[in-house]
PDB file of N, CA and C in Angstrom:
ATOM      1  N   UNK A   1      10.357  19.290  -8.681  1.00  0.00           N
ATOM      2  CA  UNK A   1      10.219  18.669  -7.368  1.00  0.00           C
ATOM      3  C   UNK A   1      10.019  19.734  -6.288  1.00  0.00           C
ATOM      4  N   UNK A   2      10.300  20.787  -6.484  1.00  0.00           N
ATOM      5  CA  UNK A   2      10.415  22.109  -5.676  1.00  0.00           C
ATOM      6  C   UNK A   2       8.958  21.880  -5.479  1.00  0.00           C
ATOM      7  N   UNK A   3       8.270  22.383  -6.497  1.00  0.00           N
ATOM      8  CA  UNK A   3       6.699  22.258  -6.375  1.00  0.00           C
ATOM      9  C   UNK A   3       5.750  21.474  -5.757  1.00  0.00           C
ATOM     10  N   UNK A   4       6.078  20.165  -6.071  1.00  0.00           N
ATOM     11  CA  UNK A   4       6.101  19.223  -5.056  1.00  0.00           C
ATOM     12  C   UNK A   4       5.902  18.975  -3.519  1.00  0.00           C
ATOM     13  N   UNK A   5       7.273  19.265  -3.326  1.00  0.00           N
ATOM     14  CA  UNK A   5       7.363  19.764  -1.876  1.00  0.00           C
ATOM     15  C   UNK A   5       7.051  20.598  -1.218  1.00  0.00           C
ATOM     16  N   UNK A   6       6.749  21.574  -2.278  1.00  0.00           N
ATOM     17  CA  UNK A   6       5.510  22.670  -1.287  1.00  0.00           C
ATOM     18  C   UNK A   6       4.499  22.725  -0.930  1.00  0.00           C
ATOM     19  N   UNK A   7       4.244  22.055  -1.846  1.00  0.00           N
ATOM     20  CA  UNK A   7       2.046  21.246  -1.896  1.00  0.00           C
ATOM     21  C   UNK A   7       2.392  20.359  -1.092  1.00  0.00           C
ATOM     22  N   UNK A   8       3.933  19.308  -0.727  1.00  0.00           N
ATOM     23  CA  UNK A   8       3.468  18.041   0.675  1.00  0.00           C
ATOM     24  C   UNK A   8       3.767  18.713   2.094  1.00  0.00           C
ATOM     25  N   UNK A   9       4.524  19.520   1.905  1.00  0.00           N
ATOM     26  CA  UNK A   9       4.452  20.502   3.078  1.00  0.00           C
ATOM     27  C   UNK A   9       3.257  20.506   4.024  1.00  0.00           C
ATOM     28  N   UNK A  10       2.297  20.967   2.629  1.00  0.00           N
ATOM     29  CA  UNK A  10       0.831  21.502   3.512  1.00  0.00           C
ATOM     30  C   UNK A  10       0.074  20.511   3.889  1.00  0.00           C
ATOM     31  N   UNK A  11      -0.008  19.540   3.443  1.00  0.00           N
ATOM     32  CA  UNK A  11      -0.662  18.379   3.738  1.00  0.00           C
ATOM     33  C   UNK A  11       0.551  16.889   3.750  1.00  0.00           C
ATOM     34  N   UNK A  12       1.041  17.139   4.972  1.00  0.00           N
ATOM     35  CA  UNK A  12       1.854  16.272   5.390  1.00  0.00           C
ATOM     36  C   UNK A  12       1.426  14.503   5.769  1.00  0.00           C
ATOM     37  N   UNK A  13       0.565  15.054   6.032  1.00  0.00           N
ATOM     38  CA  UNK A  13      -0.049  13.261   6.622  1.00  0.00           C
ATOM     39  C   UNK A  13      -1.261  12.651   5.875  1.00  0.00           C
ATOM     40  N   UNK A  14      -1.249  13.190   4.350  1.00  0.00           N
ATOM     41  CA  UNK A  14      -1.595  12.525   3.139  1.00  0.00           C
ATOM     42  C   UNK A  14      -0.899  12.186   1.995  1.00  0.00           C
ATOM     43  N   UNK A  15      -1.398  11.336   1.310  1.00  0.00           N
ATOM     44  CA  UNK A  15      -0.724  11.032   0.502  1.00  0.00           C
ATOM     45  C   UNK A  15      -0.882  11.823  -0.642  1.00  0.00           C
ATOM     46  N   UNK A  16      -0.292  12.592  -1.531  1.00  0.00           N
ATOM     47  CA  UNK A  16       0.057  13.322  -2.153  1.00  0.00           C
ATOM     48  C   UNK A  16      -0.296  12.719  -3.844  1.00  0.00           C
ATOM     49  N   UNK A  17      -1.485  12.633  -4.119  1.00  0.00           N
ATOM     50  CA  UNK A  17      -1.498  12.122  -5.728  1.00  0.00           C
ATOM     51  C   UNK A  17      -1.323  13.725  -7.063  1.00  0.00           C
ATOM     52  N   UNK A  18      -0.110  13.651  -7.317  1.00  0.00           N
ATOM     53  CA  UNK A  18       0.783  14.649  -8.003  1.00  0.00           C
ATOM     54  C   UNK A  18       0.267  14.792  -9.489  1.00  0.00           C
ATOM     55  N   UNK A  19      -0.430  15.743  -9.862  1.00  0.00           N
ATOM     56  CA  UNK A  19      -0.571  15.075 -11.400  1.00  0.00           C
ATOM     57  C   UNK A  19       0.246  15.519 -12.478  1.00  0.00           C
ATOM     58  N   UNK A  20       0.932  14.595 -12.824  1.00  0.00           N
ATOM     59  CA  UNK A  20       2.071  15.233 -14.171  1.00  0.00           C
ATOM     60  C   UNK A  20       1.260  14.769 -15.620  1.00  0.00           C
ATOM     61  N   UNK A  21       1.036  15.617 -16.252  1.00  0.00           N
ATOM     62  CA  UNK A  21       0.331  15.218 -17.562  1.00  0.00           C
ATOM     63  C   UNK A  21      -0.714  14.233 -17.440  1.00  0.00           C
ATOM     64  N   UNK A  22      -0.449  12.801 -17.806  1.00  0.00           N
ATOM     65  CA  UNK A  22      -1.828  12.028 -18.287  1.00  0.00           C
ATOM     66  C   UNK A  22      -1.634  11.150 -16.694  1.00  0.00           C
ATOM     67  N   UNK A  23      -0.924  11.714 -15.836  1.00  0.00           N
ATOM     68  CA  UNK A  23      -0.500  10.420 -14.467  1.00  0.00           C
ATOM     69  C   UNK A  23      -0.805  11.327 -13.194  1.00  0.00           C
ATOM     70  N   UNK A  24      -1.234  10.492 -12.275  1.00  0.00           N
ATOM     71  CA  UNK A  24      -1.190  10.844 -10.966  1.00  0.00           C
ATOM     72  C   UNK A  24       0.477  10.525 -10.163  1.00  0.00           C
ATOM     73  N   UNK A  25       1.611  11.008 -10.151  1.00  0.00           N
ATOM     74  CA  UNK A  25       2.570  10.539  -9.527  1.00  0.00           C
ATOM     75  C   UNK A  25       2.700  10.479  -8.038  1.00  0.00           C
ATOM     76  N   UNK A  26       3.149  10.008  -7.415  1.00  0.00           N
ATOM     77  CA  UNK A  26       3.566   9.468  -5.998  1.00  0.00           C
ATOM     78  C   UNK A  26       5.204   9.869  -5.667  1.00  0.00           C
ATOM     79  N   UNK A  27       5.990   9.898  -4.755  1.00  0.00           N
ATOM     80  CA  UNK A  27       7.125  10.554  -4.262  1.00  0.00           C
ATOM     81  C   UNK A  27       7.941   9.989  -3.020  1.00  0.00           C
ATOM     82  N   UNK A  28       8.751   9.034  -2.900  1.00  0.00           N
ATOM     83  CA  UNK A  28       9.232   9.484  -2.052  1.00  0.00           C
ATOM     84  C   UNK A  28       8.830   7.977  -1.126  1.00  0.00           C
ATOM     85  N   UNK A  29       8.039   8.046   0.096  1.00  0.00           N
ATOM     86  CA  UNK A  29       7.285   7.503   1.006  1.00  0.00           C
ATOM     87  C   UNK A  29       6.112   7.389   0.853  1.00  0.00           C
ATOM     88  N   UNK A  30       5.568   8.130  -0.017  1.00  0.00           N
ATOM     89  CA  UNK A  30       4.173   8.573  -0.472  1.00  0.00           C
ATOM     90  C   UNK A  30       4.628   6.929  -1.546  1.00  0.00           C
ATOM     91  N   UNK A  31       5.332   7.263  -2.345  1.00  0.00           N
ATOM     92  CA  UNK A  31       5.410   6.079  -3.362  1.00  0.00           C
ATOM     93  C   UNK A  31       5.687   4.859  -3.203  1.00  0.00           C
ATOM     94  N   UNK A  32       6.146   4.447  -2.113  1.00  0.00           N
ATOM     95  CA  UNK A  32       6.164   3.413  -0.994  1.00  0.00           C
ATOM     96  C   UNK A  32       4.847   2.692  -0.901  1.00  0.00           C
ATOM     97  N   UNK A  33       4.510   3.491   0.074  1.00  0.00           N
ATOM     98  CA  UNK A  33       3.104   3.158   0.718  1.00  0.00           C
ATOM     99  C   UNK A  33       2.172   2.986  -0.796  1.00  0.00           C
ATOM    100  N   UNK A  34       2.049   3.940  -1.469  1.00  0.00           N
ATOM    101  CA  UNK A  34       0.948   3.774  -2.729  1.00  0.00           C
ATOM    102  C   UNK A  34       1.230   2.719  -3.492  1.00  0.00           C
ATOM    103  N   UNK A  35       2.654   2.285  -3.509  1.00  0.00           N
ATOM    104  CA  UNK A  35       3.048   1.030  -4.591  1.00  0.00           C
ATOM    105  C   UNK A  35       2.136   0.070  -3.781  1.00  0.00           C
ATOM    106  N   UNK A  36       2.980  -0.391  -2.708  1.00  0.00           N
ATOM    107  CA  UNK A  36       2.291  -1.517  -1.722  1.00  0.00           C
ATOM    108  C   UNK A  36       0.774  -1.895  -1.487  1.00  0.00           C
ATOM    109  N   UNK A  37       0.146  -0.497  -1.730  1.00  0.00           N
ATOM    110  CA  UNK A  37      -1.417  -0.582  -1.457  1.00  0.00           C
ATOM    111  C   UNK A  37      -2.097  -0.802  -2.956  1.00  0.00           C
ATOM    112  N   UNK A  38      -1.884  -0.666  -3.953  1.00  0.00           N
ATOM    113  CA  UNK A  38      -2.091  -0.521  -5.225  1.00  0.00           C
ATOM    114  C   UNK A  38      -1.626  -1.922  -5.769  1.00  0.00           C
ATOM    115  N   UNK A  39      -0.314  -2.220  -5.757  1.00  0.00           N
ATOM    116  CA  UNK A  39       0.434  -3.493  -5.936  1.00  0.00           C
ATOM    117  C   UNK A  39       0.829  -3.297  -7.680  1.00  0.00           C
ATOM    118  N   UNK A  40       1.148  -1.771  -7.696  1.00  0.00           N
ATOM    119  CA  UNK A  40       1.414  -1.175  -8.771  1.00  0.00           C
ATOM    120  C   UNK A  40       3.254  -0.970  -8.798  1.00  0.00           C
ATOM    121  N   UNK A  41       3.901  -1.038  -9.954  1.00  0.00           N
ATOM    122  CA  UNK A  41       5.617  -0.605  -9.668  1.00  0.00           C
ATOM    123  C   UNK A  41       5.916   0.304  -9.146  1.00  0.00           C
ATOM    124  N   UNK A  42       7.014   0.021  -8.445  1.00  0.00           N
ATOM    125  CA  UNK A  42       7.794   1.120  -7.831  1.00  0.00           C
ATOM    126  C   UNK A  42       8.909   1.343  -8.649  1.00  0.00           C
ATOM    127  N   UNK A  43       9.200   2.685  -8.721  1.00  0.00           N
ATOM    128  CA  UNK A  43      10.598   2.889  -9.838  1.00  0.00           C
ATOM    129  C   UNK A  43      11.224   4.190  -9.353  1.00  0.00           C
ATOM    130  N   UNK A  44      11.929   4.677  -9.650  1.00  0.00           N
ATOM    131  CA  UNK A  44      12.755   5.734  -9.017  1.00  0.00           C
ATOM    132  C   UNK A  44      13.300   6.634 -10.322  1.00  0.00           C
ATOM    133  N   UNK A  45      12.921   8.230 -10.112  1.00  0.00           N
ATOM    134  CA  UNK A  45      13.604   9.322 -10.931  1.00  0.00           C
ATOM    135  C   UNK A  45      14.711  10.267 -10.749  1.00  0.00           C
ATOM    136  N   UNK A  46      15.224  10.510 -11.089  1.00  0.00           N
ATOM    137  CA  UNK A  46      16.261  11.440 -11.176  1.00  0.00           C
ATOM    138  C   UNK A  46      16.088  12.422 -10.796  1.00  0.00           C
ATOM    139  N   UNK A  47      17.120  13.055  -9.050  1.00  0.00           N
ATOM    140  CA  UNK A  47      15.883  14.062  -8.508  1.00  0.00           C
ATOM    141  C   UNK A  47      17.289  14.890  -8.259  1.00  0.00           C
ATOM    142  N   UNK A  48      18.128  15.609  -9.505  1.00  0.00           N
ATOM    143  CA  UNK A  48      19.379  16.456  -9.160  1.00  0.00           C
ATOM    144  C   UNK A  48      20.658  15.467  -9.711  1.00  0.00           C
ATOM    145  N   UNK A  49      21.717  15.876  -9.490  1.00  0.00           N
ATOM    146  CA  UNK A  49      22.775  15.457 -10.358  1.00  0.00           C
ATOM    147  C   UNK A  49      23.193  13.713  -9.668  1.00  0.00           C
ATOM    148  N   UNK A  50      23.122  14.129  -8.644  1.00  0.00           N
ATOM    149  CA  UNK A  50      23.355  12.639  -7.978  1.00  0.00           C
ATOM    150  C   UNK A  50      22.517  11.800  -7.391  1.00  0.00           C
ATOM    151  N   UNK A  51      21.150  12.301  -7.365  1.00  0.00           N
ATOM    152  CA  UNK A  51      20.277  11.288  -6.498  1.00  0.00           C
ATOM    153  C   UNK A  51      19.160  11.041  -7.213  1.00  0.00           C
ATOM    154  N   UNK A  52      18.259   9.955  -6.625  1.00  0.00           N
ATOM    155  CA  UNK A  52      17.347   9.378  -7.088  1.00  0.00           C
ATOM    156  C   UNK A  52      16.055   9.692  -6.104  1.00  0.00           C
ATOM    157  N   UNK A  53      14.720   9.581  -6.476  1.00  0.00           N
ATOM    158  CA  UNK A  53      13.505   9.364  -5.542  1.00  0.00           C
ATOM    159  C   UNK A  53      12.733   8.583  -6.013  1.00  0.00           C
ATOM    160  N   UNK A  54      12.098   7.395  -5.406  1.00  0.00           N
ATOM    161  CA  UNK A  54      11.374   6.707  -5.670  1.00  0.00           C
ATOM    162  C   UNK A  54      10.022   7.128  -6.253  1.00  0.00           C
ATOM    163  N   UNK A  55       9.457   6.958  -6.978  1.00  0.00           N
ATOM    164  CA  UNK A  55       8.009   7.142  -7.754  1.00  0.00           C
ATOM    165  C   UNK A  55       6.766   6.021  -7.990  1.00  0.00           C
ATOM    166  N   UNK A  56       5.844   6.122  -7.533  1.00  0.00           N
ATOM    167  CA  UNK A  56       5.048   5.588  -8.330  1.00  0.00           C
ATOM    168  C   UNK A  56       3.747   6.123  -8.973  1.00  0.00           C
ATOM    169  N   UNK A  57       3.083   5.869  -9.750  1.00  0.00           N
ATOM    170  CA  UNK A  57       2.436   6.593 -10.611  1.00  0.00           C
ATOM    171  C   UNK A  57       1.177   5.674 -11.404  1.00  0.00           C
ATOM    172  N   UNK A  58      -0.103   5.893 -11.467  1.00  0.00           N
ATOM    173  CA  UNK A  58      -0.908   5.425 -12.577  1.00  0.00           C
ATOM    174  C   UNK A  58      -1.418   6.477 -13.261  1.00  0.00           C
ATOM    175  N   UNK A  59      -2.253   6.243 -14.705  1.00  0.00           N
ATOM    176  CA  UNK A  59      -2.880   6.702 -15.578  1.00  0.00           C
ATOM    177  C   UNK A  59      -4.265   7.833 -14.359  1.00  0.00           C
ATOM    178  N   UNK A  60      -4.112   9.032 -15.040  1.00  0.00           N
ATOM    179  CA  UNK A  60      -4.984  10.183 -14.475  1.00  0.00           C
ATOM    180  C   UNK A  60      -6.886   8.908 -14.458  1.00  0.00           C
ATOM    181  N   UNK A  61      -6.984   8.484 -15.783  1.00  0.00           N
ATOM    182  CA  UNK A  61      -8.308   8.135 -15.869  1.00  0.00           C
ATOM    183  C   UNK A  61      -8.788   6.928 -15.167  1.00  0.00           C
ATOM    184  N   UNK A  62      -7.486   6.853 -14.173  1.00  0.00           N
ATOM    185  CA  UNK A  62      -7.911   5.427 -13.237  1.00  0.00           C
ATOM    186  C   UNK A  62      -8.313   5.897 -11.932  1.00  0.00           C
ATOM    187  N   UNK A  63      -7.883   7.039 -11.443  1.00  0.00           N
ATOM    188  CA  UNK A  63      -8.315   7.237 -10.718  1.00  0.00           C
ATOM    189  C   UNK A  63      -9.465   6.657  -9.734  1.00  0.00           C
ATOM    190  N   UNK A  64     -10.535   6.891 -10.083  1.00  0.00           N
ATOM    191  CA  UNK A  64     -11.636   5.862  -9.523  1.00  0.00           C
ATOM    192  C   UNK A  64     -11.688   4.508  -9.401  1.00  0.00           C
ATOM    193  N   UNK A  65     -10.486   4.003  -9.866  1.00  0.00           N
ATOM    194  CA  UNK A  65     -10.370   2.502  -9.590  1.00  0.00           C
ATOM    195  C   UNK A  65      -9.278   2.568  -8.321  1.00  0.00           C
ATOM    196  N   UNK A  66      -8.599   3.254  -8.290  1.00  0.00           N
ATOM    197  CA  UNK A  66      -7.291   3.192  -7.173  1.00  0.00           C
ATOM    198  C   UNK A  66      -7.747   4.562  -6.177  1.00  0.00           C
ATOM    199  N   UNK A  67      -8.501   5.283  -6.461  1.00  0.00           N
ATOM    200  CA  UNK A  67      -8.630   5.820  -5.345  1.00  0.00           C
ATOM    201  C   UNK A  67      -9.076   5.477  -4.180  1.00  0.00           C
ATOM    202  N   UNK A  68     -10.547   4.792  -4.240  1.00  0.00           N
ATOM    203  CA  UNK A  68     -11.245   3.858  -3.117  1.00  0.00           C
ATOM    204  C   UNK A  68      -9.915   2.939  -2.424  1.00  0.00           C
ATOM    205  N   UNK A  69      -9.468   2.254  -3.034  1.00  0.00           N
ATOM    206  CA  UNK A  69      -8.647   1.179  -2.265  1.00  0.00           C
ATOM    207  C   UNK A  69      -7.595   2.062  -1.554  1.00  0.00           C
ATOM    208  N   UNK A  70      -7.095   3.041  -2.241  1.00  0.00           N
ATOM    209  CA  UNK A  70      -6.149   4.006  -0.880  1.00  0.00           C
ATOM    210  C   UNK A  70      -7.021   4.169   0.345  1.00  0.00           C
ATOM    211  N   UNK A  71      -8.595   5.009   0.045  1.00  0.00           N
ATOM    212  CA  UNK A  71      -9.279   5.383   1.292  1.00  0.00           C
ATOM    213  C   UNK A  71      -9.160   4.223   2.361  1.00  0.00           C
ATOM    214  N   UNK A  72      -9.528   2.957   1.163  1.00  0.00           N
ATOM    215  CA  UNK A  72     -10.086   1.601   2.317  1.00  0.00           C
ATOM    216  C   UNK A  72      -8.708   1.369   3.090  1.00  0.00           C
ATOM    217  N   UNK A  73      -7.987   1.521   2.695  1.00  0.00           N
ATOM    218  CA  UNK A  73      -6.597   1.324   3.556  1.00  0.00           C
ATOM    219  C   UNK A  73      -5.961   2.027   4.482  1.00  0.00           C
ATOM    220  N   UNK A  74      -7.224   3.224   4.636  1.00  0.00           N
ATOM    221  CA  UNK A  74      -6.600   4.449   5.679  1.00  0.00           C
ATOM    222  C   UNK A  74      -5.708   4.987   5.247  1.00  0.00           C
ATOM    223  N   UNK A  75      -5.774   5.502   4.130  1.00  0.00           N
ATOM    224  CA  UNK A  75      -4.955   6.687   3.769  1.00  0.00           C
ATOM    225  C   UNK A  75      -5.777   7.599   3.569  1.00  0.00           C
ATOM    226  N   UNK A  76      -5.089   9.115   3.917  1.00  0.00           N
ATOM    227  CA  UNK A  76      -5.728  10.027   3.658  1.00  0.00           C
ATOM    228  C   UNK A  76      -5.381  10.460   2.586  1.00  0.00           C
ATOM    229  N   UNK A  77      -6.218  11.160   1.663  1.00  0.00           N
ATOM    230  CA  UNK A  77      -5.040  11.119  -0.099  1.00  0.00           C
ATOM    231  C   UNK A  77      -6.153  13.155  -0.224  1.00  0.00           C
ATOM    232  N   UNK A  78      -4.407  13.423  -0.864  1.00  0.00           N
ATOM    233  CA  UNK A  78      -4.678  14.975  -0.916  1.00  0.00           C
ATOM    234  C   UNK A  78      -4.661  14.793  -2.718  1.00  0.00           C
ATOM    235  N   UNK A  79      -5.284  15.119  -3.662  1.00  0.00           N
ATOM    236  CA  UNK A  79      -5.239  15.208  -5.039  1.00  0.00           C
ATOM    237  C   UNK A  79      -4.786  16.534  -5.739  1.00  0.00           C
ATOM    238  N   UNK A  80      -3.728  16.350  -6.221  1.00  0.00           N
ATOM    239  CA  UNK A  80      -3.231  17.986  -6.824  1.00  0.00           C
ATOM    240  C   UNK A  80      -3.147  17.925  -8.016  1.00  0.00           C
ATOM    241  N   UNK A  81      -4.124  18.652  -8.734  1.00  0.00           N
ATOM    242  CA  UNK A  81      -3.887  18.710  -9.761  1.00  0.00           C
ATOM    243  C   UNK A  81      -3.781  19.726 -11.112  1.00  0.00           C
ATOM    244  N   UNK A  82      -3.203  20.068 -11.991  1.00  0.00           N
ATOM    245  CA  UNK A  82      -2.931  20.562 -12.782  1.00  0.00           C
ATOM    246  C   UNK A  82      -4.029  21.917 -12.866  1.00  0.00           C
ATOM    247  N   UNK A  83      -3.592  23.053 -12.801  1.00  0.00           N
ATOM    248  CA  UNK A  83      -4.816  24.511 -12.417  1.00  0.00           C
ATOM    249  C   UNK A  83      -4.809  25.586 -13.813  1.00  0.00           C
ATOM    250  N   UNK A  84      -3.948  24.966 -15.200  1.00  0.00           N
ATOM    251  CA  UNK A  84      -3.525  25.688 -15.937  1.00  0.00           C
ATOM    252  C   UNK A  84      -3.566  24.661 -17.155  1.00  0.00           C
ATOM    253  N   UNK A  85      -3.707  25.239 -18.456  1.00  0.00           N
ATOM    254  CA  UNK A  85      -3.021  24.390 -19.326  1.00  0.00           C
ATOM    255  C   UNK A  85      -1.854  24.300 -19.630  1.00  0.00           C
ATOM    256  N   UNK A  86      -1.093  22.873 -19.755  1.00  0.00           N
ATOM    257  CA  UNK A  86       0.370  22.996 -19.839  1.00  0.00           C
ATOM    258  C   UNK A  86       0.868  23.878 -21.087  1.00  0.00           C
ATOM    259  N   UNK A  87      -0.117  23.716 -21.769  1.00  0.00           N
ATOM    260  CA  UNK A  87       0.267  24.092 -23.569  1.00  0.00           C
ATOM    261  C   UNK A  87       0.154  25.847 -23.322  1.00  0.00           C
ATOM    262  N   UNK A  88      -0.579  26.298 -22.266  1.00  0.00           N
ATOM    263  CA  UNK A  88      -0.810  27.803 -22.274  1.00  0.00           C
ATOM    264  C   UNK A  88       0.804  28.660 -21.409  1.00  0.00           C
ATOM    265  N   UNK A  89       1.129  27.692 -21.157  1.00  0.00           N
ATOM    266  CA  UNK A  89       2.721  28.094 -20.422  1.00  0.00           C
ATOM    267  C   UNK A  89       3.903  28.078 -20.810  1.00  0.00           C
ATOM    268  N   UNK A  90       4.829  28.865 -20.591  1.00  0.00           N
ATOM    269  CA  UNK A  90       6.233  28.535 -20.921  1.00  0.00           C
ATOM    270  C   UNK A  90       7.408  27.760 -19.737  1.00  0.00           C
ATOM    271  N   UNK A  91       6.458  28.022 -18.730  1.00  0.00           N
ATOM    272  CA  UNK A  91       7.017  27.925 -17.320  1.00  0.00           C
ATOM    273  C   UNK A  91       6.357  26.968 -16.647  1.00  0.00           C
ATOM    274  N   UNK A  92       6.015  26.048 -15.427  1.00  0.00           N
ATOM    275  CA  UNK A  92       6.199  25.437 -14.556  1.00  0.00           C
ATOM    276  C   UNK A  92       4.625  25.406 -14.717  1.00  0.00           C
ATOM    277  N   UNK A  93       3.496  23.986 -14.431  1.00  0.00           N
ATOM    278  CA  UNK A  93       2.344  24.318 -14.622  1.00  0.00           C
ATOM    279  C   UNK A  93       1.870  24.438 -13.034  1.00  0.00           C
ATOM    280  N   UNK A  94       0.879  25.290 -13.132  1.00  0.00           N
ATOM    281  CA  UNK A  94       0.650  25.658 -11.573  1.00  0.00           C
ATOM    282  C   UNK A  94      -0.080  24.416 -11.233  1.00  0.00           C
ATOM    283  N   UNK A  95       0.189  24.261 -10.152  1.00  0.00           N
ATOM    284  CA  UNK A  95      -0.922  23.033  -9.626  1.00  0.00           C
ATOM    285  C   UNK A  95      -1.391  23.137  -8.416  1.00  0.00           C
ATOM    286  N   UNK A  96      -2.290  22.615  -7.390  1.00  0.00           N
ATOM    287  CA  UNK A  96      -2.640  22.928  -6.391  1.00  0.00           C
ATOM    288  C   UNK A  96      -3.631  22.039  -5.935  1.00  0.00           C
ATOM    289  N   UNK A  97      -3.846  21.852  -4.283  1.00  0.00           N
ATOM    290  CA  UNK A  97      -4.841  20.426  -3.983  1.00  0.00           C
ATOM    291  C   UNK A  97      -6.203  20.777  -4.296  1.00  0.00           C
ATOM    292  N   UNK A  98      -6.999  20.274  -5.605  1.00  0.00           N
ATOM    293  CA  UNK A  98      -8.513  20.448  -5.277  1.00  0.00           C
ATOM    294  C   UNK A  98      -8.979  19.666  -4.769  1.00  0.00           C
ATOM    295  N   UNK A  99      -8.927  18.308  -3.945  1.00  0.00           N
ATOM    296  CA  UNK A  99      -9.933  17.584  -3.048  1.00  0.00           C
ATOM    297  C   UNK A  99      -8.587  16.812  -1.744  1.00  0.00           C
ATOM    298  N   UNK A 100      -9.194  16.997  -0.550  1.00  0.00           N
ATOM    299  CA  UNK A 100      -8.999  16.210   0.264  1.00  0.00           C
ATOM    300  C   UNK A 100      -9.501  14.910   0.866  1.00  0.00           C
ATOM    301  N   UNK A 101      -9.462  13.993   0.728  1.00  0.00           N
ATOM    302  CA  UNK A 101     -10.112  12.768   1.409  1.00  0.00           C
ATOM    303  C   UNK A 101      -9.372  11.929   1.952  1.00  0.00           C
TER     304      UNK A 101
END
């Protein structure tokens, strides 16, 4: 989540599509708003010993079906995604925003 929050840092007033493995994840307020606009679940992860953060998340290869309907809704959506292979690491996969819209 550290990671996370450093990539929403920079782009604060988009929505943040996170990519963990085969998913685009959502965070927080970000996962709010994306559930609601999508009309996809909202669910919540385990973010430290006592707390929770809301998530939502679809399949990486949908993308093009749920991306348009964020734009049409006035969101601005920052896409971060995976800059490494996970399998080539022992550590944390780097990720970083390649498109803004």
């Amino acid at each position: 989540m550290k990671q996370y929050y450093a990539i929403k840092a920079k782009h604060p007033g988009a929505l943040l599509l996170f990519r963990v493995g085969d998913f685009y994840e959502t965070f927080s307020e970000d996962a709010i708003r994306t559930s609601k606009i999508l009309g996809i679940v909202l669910t919540q992860r385990k973010n430290g010993a006592a707390t929770s953060i809301e998530l939502a998340g679809f399949p990486h290869h949908s993308l093009d079906v749920y991306l348009p309907k964020l734009v049409r809704a006035g969101e601005r959506v920052a896409i971060c995604d995976q800059l490494e292979d996970p399998k080539a690491t022992k550590t944390i996969v780097k990720r970083g925003v390649t498109e803004l819209i």
